[in-house]
Protein backbone atom coordinates (compact mmCIF):
# COMPACT_ATOMS: atom_id res chain seq x y z
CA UNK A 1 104.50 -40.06 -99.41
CA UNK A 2 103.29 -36.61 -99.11
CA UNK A 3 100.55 -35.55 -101.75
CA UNK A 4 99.98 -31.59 -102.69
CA UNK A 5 96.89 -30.21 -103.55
CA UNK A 6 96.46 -27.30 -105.98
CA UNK A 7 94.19 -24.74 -104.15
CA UNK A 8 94.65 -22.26 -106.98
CA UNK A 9 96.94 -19.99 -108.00
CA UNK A 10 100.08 -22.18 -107.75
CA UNK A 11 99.23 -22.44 -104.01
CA UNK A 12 99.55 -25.69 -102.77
CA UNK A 13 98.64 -27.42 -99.85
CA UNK A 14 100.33 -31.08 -97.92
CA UNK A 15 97.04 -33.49 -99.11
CA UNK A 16 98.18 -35.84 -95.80
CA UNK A 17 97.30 -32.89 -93.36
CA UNK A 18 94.36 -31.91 -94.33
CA UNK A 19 91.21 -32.18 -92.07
CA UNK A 20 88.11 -30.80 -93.97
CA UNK A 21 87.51 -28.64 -96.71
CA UNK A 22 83.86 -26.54 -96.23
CA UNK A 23 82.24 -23.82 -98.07
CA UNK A 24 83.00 -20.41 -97.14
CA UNK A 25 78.87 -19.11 -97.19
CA UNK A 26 78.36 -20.54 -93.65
CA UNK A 27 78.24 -17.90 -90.32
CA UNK A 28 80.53 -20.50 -88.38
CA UNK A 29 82.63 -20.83 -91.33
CA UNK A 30 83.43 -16.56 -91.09
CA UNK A 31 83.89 -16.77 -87.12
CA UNK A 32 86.62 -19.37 -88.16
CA UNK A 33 87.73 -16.95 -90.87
CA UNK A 34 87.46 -14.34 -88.13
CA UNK A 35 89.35 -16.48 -85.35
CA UNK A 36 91.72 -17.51 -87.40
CA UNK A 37 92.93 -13.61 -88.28
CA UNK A 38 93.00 -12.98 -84.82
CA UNK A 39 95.13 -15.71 -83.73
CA UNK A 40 97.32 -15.45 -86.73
CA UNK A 41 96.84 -18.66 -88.02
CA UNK A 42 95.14 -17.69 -91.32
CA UNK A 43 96.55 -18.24 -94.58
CA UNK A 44 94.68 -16.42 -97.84
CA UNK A 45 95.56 -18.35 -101.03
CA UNK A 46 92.82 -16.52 -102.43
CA UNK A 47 95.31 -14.00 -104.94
CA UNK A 48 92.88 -11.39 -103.90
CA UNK A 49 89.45 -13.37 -105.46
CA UNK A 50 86.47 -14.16 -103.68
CA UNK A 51 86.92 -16.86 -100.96
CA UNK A 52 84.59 -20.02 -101.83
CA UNK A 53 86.44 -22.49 -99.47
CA UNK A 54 88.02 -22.84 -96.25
CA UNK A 55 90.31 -25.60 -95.44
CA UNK A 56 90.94 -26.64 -92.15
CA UNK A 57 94.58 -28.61 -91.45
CA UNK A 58 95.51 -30.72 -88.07
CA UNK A 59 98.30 -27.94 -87.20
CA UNK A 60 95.02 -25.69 -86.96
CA UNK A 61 95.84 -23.31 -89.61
CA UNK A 62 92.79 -22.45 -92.06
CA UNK A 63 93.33 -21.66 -95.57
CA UNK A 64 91.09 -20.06 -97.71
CA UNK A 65 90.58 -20.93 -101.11
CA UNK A 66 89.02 -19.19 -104.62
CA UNK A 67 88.26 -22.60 -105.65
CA UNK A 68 84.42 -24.07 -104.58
CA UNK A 69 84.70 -26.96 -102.12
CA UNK A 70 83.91 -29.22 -104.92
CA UNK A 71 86.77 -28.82 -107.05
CA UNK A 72 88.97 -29.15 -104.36
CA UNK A 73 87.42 -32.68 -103.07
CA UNK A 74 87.71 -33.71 -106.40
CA UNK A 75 91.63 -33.24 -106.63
CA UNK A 76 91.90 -34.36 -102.91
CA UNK A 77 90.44 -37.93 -103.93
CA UNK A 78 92.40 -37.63 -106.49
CA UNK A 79 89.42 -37.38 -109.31
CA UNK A 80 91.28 -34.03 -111.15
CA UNK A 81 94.80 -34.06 -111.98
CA UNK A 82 95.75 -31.30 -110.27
CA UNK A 83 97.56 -33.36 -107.38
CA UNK A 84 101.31 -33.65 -107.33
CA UNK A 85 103.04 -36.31 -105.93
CA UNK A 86 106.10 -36.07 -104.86
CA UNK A 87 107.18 -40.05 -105.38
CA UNK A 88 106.73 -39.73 -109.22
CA UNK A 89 110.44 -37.32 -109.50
C-alpha cells in the first residue's frame, strides 16, 4: 500500500517512489534544481519559503521542500507522524 509523506504545506508526496531526499546547500544539488526547471520536471512545494530539501523520485521529477532533510527522513521511516497511509480508511 502506498504511503504519503507530508513535505509541508499540505503537499504530499507517494513514500513508495521516492529515491533520496538531500539537502538543498550543495552546488550539484542547484544544477539539479537548475536541470530540473529546464526540463520541466521540477515541482516547488516550497509555498514560496526557503528550499532546505530536494527530493529526488524514480519518475525523475525533483521536488523541493521547506522542510530540512532531517525532518523529512524522519517521517519517511516513519519516526514522525506525519505519514498517511492510505490502508488505515
Amino acid at each position: 500500500m502506498a504511503k504519503l509523506m507530508n513535505v509541508g504545506f499540505g503537499n504530499v508526496v507517494n513514500t513508495d517512489k521516492v529515491v533520496g531526499i538531500i539537502s538543498s546547500d550543495s552546488a550539484p544539488a542547484k544544477r539539479m534544481i537548475q536541470k530540473g526547471k529546464e526540463h520541466e520536471i521540477l515541482i516547488d512545494a516550497t509555498q514560496g519559503r526557503r528550499t532546505k530539501s530536494v527530493i529526488f523520485t524514480e519518475n525523475h521529477q525533483i521536488i523541493l521542500s521547506a522542510l530540512q532533510p532531517e525532518t523529512l527522513t524522519g517521517r519517511f521511516n516513519g519516526s514522525v507522524p506525519e505519514v498517511y497511509d492510505d490502508a488505515k480508511e
